[in-house]
N, C-alpha and C. Protein backbone atom coordinates (compact mmCIF):
# COMPACT_ATOMS: atom_id res chain seq x y z
N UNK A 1 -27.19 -7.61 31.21
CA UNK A 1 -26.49 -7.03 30.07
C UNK A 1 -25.00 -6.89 30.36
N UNK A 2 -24.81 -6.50 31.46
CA UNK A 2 -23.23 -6.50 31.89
C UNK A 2 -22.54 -7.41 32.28
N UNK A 3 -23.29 -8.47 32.48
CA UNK A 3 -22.57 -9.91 32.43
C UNK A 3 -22.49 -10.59 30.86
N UNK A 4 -23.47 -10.22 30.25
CA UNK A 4 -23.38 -10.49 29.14
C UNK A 4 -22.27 -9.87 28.15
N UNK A 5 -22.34 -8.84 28.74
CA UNK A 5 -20.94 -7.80 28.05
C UNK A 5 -19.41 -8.21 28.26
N UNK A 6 -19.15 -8.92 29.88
CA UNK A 6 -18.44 -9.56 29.83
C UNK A 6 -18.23 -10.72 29.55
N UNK A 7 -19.01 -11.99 29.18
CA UNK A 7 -18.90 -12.82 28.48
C UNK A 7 -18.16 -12.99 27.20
N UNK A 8 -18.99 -11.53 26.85
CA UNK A 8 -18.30 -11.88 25.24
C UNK A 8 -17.01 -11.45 25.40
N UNK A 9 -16.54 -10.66 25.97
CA UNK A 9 -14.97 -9.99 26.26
C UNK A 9 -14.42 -11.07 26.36
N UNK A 10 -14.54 -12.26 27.43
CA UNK A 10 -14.02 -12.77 27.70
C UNK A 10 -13.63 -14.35 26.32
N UNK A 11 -14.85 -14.09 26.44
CA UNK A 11 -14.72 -15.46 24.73
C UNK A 11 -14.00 -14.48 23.58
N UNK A 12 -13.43 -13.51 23.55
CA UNK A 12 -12.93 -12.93 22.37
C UNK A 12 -11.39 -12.62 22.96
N UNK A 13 -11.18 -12.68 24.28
CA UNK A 13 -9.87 -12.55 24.90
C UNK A 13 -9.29 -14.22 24.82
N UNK A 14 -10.23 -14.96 25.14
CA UNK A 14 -9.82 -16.58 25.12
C UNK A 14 -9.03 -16.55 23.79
N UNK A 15 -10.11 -16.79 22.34
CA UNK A 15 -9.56 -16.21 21.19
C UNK A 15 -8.23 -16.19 20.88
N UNK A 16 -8.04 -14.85 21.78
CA UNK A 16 -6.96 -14.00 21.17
C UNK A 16 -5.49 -14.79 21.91
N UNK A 17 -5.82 -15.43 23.09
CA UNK A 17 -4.63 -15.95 24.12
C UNK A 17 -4.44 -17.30 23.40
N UNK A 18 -5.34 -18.20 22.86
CA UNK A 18 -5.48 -18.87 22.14
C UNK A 18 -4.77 -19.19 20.51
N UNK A 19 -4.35 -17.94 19.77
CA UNK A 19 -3.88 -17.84 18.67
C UNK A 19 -2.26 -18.28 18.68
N UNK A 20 -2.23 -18.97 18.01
CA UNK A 20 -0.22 -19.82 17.59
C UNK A 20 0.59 -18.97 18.15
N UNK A 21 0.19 -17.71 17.53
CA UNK A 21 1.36 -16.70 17.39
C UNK A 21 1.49 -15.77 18.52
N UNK A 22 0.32 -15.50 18.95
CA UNK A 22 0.37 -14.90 20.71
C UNK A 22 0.79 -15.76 21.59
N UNK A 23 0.16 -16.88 21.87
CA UNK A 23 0.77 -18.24 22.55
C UNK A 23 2.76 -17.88 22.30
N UNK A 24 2.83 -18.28 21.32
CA UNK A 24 4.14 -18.09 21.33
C UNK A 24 5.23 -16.96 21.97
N UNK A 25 4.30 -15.60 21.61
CA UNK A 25 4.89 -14.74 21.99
C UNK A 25 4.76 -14.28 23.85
N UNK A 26 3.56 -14.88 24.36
CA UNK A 26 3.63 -14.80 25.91
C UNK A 26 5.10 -15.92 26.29
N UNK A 27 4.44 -16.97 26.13
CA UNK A 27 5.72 -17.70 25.91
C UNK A 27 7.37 -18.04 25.95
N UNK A 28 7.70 -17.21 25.30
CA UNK A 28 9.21 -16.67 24.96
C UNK A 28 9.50 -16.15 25.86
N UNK A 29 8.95 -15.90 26.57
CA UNK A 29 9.85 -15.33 27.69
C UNK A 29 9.11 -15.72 29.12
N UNK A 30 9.89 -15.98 29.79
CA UNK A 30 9.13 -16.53 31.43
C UNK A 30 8.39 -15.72 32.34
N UNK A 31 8.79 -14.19 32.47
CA UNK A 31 7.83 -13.27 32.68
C UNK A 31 6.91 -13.38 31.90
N UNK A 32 6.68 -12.94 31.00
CA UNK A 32 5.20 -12.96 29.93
C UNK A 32 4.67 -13.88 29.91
N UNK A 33 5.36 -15.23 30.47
CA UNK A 33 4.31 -16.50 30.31
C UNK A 33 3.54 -16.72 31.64
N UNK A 34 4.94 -16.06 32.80
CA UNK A 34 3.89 -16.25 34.12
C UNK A 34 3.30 -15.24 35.10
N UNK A 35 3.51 -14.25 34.20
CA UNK A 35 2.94 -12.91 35.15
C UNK A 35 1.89 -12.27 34.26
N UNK A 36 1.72 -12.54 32.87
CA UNK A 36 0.83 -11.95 31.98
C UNK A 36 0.11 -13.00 31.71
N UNK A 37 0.32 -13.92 30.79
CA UNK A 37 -0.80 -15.32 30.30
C UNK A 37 -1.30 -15.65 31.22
N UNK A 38 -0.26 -16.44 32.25
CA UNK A 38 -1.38 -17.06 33.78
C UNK A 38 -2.54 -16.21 33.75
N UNK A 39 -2.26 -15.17 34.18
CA UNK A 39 -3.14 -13.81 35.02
C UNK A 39 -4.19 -13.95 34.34
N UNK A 40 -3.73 -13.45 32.89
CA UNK A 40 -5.36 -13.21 31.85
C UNK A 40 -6.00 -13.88 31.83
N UNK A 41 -5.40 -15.61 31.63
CA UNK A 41 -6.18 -16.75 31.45
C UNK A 41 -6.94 -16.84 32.57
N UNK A 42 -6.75 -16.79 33.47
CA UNK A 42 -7.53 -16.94 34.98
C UNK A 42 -8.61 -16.03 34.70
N UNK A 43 -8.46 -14.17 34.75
CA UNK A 43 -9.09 -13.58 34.70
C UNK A 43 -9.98 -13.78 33.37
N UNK A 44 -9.98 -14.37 32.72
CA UNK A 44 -10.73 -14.78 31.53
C UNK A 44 -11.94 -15.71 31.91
N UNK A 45 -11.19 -16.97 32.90
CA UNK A 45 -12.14 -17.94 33.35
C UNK A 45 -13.18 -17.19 34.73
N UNK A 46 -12.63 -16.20 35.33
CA UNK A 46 -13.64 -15.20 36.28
C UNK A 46 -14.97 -14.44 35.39
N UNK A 47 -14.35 -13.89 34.34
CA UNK A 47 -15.03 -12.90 33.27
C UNK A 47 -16.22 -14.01 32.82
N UNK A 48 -15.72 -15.08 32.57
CA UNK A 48 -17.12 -16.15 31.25
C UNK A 48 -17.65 -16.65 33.44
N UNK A 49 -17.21 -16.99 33.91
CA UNK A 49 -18.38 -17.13 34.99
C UNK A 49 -19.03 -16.18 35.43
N UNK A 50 -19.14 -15.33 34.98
CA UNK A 50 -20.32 -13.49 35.38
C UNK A 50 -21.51 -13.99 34.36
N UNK A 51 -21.78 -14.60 33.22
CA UNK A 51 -22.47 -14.89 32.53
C UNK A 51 -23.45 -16.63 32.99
N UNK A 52 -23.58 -16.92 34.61
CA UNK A 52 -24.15 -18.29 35.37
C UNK A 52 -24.57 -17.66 36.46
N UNK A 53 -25.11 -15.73 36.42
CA UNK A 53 -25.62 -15.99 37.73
C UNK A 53 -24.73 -15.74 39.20
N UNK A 54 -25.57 -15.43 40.11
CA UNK A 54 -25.04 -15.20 41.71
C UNK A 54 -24.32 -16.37 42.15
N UNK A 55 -23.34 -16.15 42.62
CA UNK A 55 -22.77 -17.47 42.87
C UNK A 55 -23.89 -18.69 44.02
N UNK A 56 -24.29 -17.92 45.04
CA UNK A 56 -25.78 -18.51 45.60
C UNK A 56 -26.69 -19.44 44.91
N UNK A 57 -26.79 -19.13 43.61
CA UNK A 57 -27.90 -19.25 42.79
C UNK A 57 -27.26 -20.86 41.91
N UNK A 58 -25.82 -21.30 41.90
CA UNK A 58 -25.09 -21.86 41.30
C UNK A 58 -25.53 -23.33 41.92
N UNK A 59 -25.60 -24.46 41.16
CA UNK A 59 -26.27 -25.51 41.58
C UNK A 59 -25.40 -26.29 42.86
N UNK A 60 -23.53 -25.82 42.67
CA UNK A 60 -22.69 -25.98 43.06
C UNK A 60 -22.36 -25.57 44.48
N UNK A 61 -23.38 -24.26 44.55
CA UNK A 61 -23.41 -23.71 45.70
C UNK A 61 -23.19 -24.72 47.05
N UNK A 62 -24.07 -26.21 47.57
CA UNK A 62 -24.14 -26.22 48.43
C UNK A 62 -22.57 -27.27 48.82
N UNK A 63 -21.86 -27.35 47.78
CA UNK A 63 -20.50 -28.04 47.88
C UNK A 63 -19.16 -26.73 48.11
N UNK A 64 -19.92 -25.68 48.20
CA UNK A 64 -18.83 -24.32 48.55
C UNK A 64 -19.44 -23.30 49.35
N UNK A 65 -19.56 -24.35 50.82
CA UNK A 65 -19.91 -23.31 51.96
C UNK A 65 -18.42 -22.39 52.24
N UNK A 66 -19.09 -21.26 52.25
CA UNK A 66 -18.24 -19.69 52.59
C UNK A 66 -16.95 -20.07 51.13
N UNK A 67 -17.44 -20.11 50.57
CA UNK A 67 -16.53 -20.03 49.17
C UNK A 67 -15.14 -20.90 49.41
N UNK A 68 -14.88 -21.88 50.41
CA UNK A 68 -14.06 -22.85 50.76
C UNK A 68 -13.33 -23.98 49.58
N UNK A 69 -14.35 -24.52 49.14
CA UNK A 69 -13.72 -25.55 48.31
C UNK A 69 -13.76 -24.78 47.01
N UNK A 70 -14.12 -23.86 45.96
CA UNK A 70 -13.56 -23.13 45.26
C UNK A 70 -12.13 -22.23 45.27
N UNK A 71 -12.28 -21.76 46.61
CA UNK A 71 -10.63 -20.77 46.80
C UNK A 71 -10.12 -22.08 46.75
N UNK A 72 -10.50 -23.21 47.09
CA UNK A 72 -8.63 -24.07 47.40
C UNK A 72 -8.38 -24.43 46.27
N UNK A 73 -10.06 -24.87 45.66
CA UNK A 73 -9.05 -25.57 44.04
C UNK A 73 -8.26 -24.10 43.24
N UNK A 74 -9.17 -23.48 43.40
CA UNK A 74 -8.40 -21.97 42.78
C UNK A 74 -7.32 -21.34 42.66
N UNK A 75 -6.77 -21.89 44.26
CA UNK A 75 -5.56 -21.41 44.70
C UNK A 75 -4.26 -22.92 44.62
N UNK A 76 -5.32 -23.94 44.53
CA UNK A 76 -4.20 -24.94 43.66
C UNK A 76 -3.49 -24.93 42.45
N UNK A 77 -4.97 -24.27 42.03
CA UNK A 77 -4.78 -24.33 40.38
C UNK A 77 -3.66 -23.45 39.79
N UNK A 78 -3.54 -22.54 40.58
CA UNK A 78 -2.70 -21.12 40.37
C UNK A 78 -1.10 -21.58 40.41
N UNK A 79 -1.15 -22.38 41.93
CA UNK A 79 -0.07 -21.84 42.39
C UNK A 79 0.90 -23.72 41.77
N UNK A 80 -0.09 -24.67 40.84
CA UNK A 80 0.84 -25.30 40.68
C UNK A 80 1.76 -25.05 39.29
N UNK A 81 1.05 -24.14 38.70
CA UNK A 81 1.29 -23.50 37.41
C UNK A 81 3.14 -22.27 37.80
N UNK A 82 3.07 -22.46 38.82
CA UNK A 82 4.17 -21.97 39.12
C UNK A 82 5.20 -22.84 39.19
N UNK A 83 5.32 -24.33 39.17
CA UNK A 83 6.12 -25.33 39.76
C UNK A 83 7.13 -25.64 38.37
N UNK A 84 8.34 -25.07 38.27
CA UNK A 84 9.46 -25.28 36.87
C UNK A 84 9.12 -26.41 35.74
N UNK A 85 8.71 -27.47 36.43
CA UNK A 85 8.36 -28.66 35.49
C UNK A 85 7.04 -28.20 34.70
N UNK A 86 6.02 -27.83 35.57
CA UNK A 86 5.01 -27.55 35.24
C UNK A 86 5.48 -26.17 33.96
N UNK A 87 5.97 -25.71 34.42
CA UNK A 87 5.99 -24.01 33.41
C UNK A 87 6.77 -25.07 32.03
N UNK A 88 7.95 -25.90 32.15
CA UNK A 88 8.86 -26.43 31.08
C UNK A 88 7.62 -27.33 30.55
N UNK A 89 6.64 -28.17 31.10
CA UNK A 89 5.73 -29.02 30.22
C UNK A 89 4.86 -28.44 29.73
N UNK A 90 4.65 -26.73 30.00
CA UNK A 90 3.47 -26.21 28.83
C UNK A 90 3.80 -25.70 28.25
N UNK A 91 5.28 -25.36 28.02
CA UNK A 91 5.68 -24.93 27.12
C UNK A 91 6.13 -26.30 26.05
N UNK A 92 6.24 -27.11 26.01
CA UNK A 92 6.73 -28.10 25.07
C UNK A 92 5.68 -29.15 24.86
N UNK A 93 4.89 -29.52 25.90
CA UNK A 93 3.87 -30.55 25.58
C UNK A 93 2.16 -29.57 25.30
N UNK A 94 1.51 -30.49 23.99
CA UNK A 94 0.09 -29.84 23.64
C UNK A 94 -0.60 -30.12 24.86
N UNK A 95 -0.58 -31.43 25.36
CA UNK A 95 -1.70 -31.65 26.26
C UNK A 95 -1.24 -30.63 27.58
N UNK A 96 -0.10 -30.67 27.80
CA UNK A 96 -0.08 -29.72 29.08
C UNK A 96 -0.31 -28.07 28.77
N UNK A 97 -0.30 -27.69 27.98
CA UNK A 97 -0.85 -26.60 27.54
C UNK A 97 -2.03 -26.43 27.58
N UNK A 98 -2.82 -27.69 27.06
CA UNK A 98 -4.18 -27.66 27.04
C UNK A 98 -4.95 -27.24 28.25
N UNK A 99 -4.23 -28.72 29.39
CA UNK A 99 -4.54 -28.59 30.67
C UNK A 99 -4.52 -27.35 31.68
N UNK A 100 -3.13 -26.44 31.22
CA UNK A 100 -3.08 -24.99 31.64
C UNK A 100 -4.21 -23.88 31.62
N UNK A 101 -4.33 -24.24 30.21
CA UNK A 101 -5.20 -23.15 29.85
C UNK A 101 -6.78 -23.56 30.76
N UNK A 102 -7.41 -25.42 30.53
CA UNK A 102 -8.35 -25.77 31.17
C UNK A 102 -8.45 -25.08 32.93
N UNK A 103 -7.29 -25.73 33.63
CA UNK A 103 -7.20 -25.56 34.82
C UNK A 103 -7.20 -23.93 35.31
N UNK A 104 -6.73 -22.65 34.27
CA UNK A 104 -6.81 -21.60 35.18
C UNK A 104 -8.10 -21.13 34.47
N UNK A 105 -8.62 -21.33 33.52
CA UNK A 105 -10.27 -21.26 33.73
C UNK A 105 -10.96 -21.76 34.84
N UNK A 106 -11.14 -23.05 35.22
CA UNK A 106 -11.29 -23.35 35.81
C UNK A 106 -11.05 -22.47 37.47
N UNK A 107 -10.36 -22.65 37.56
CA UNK A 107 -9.61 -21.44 38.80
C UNK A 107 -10.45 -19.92 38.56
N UNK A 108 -10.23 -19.53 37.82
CA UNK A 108 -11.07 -17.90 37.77
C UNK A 108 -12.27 -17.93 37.95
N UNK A 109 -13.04 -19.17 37.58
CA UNK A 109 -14.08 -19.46 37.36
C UNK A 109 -14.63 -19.61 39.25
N UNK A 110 -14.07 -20.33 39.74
CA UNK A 110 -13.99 -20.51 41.01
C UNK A 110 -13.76 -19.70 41.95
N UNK A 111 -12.66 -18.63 41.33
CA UNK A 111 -12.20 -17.27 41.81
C UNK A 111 -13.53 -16.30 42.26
N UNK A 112 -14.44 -16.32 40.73
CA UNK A 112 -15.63 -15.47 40.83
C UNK A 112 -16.72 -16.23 41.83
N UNK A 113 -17.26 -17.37 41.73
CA UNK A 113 -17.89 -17.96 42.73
C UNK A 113 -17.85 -18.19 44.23
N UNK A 114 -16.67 -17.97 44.30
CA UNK A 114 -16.58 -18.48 45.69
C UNK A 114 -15.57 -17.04 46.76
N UNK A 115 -15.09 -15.57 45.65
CA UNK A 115 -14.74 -14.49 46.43
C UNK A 115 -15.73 -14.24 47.84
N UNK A 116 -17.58 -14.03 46.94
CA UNK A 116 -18.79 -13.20 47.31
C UNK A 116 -18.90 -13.85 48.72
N UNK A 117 -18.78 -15.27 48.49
CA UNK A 117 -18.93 -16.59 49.29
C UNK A 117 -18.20 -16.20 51.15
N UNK A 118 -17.15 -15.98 50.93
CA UNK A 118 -15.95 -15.90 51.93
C UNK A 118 -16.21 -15.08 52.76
N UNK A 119 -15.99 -15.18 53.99
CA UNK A 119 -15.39 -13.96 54.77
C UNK A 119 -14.20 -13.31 54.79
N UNK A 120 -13.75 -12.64 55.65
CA UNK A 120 -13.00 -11.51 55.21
C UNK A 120 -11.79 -12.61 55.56
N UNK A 121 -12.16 -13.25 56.68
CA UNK A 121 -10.91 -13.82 57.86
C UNK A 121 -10.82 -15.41 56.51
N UNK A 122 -11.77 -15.54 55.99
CA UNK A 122 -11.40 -16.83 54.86
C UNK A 122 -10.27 -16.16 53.20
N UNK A 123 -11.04 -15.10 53.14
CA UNK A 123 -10.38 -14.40 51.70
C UNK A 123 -8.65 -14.01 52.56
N UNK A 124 -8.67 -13.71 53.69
CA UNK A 124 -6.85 -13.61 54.36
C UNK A 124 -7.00 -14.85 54.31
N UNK A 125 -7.00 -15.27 54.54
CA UNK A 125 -6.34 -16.99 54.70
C UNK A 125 -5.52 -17.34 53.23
N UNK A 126 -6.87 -17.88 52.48
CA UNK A 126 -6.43 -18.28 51.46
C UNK A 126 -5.20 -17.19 50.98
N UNK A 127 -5.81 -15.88 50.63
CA UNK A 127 -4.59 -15.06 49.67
C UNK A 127 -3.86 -14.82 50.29
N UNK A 128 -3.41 -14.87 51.87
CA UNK A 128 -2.15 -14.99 52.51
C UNK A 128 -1.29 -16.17 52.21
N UNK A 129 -1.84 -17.24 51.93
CA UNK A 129 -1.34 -18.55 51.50
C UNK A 129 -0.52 -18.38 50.38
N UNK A 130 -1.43 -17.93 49.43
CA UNK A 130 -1.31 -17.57 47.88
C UNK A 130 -0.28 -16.80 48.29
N UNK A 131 -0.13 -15.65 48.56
CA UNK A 131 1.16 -14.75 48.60
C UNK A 131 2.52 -15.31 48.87
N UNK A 132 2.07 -15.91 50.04
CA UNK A 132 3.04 -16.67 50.92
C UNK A 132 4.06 -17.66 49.77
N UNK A 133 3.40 -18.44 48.77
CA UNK A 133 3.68 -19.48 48.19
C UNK A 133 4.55 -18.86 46.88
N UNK A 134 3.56 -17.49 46.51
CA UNK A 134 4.60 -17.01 45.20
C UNK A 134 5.89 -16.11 45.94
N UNK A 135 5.48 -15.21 46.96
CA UNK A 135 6.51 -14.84 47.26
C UNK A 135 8.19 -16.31 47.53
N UNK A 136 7.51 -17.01 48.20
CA UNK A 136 8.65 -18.52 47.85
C UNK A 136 9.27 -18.76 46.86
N UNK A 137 8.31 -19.34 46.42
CA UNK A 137 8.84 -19.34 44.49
C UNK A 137 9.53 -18.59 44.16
N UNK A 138 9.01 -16.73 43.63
CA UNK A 138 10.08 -15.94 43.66
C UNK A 138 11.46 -15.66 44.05
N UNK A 139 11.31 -15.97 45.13
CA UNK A 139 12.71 -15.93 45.99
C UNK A 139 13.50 -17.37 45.28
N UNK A 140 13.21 -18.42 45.28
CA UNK A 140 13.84 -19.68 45.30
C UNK A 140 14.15 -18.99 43.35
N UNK A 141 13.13 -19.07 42.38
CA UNK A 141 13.82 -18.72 41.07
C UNK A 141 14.76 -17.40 41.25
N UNK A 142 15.21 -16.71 42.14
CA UNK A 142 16.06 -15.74 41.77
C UNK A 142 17.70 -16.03 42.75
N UNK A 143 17.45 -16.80 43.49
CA UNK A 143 18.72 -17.19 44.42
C UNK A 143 18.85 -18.97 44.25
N UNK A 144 18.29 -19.69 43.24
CA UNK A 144 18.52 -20.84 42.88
C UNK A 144 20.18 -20.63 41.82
N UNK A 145 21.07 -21.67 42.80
CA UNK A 145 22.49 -21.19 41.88
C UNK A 145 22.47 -22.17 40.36
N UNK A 146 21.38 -22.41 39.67
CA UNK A 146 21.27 -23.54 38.28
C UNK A 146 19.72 -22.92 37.77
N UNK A 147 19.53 -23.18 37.08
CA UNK A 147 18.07 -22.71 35.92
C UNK A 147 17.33 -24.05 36.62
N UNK A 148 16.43 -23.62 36.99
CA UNK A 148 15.00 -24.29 37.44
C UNK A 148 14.37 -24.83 36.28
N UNK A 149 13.95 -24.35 35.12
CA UNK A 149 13.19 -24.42 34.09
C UNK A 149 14.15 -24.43 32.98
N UNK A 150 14.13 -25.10 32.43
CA UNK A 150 15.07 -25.92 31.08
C UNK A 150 14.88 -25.14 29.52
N UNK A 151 13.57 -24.67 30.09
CA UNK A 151 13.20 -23.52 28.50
C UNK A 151 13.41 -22.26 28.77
N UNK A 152 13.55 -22.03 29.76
CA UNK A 152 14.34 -20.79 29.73
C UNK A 152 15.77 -20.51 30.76
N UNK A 153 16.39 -19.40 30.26
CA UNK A 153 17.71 -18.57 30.41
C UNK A 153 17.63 -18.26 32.09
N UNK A 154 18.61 -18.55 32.69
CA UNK A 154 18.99 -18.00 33.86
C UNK A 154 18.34 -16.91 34.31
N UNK A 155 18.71 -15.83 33.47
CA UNK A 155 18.57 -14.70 33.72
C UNK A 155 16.70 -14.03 33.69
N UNK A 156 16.20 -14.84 32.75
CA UNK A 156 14.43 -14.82 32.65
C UNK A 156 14.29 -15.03 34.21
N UNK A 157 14.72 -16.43 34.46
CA UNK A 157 14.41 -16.83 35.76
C UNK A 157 13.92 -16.03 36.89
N UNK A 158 15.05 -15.15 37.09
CA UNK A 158 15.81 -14.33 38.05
C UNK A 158 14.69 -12.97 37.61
N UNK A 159 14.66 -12.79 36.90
CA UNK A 159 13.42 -11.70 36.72
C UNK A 159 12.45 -12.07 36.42
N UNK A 160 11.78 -13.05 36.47
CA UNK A 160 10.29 -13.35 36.67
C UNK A 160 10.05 -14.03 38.17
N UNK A 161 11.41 -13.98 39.21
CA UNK A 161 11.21 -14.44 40.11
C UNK A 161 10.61 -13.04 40.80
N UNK A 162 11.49 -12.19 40.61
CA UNK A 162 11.59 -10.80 41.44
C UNK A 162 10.06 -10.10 41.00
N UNK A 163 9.55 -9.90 39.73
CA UNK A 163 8.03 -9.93 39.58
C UNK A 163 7.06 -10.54 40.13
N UNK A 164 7.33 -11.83 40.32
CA UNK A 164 6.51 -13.03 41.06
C UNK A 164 6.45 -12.25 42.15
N UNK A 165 7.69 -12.03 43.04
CA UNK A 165 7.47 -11.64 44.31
C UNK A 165 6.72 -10.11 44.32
N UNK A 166 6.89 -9.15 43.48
CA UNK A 166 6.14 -7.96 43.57
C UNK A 166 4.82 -8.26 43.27
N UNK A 167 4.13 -9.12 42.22
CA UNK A 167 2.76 -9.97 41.96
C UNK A 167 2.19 -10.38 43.35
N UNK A 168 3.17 -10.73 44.37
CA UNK A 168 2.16 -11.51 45.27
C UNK A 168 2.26 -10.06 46.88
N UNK A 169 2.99 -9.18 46.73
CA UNK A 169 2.98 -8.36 47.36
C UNK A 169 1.93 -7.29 46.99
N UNK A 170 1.67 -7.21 45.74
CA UNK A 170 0.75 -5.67 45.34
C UNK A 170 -0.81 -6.54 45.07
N UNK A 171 -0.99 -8.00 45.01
CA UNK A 171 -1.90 -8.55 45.53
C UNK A 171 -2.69 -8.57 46.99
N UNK A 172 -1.49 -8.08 47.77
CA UNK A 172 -1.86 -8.71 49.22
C UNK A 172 -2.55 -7.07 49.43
N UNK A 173 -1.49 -6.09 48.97
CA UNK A 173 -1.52 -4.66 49.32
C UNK A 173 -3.17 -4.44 49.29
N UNK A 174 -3.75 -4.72 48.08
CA UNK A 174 -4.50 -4.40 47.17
C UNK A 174 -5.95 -5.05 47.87
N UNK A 175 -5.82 -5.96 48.35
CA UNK A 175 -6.42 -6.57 49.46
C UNK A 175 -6.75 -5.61 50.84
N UNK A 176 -5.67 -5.47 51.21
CA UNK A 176 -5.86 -4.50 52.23
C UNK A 176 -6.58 -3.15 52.24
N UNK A 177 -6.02 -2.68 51.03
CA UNK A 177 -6.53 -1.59 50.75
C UNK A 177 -8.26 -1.79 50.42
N UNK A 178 -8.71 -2.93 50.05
CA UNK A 178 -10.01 -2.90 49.89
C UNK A 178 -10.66 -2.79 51.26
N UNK A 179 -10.27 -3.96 52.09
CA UNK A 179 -10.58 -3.83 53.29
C UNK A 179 -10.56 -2.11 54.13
N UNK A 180 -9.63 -1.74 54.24
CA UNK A 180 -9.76 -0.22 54.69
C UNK A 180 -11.20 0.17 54.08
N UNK A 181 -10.90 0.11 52.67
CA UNK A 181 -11.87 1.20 51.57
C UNK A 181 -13.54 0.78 52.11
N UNK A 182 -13.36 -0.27 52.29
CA UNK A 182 -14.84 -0.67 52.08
C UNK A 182 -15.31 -0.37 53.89
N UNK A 183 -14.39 -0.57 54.78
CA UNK A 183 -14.67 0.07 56.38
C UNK A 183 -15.21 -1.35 56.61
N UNK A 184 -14.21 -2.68 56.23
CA UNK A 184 -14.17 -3.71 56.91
C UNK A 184 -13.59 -3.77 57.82
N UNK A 185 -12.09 -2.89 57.73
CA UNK A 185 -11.13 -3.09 58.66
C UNK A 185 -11.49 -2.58 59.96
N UNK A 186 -12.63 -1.32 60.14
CA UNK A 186 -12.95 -1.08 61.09
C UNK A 186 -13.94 -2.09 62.39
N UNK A 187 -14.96 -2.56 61.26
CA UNK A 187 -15.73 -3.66 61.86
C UNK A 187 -14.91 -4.71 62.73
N UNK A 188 -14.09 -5.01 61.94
CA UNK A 188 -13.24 -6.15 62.39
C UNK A 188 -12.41 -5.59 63.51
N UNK A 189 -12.27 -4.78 63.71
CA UNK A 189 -11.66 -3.90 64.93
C UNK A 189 -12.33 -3.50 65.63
N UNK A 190 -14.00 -3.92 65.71
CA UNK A 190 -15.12 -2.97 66.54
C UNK A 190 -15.21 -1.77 66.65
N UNK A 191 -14.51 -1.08 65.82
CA UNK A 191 -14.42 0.36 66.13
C UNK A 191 -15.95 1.00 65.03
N UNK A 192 -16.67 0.14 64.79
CA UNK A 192 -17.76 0.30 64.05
C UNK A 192 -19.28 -0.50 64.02
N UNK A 193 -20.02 -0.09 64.74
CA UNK A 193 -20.98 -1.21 64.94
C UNK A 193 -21.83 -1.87 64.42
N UNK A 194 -21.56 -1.29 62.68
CA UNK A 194 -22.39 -2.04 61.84
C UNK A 194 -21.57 -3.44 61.40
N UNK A 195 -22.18 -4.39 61.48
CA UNK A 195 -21.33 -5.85 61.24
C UNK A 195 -20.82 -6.06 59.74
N UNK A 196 -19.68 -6.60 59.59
CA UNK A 196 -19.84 -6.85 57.80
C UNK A 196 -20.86 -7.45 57.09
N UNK A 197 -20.71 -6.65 55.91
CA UNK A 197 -22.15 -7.15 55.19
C UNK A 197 -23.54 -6.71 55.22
N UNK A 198 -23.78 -5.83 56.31
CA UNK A 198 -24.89 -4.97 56.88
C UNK A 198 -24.68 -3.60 56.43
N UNK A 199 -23.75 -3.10 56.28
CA UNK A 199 -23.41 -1.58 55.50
C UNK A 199 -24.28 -1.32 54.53
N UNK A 200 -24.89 -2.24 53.68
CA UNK A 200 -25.81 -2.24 52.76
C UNK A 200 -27.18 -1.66 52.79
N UNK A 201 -27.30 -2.33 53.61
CA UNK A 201 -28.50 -2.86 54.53
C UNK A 201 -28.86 -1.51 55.21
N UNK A 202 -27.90 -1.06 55.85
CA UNK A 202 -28.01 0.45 56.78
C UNK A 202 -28.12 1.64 55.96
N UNK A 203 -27.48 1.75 54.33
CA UNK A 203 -27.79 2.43 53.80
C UNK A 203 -28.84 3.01 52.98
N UNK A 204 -29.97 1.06 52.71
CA UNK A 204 -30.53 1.33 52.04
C UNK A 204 -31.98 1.59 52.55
């Protein structure tokens, strides 16, 4: 029922990201197109994959040992949507729009399948990567001395760079903080002798 609940959220958020006039309005501005649309759209394509099941259970499963080849396309998918040409061709071309919207479904979708998948030392990897790559970006759109992206203003630039970089910092944070929360960080430090993933197991 609660996958089902998010399903439909998610096909009624597609919808709504989907409409001329929202499109347009994420759009218009380079923050809203790459710190809000990206995001949702992704998290949209995570939300409609809760409605296929354990990721285990996925026929796909045995082509994404420890959630490997999902994080990379995932984290391709993400981080080429960051690249100026790429942001200037979905804003002006249908098909690259199309492809945007396809590809970070796709990605969320992969996001949800292949998190459960990972270990702790695979989920740092990849989203250290990921961080690593927007924090770049960020930096390069806000100390680039010319406009990177042709559809938008200097000044967008320069503040969707400096977001970018807080996006990939309160990502990483947020990460960490799970790790603490959940008393991975201890395992992984031996300072706890139940192994990850067994906490469950010991409680129940």
């Amino acid at each position: 029922m609660k996958n089902r609940r998010g399903v439909l959220i998610a096909l009624g958020l597609l919808l709504f990201l989907a409409i001329p006039a929202v499109r347009g309005w994420f759009e218009s501005h380079m923050t809203r197109h790459m710190l809000v649309q990206l995001p949702l759209i992704t998290a949209t394509g995570w939300l409609l994959a809760g409605g296929r099941g354990p990721a285990r259970a996925s026929p796909l499963h045995a082509w994404n040992a420890y959630g490997l080849t999902g994080l990379l396309l995932g984290v391709l998918a993400t981080s080429f949507w960051m690249i100026p040409r790429a942001i200037d061709a979905a804003r002006l071309l249908p098909w690259a729009e199309a492809a945007k919207f396809g590809s970070l479904l796709a990605a969320g979708a992969a996001f949800r399948y292949s998190w459960p998948l990972a270990g702790r030392i695979v989920q740092a990897f990849f989203l250290g990567n990921w961080c690593w790559m927007a924090t770049v970006v960020g930096l390069l759109y806000q100390d680039a001395p010319t406009r990177l992206c042709a559809v938008y203003l200097a000044d967008e630039q320069i503040n969707a760079g400096f977001w970018l970089v807080v996006a990939a910092l309160l990502a990483f944070l947020a990460w960490c903080f799970d790790l603490w929360w959940s008393g991975d960080l201890r395992r992984l430090l031996g300072d706890d002798p139940v192994p990850m993933g067994a906490a469950d197991h010991v409680k129940s």
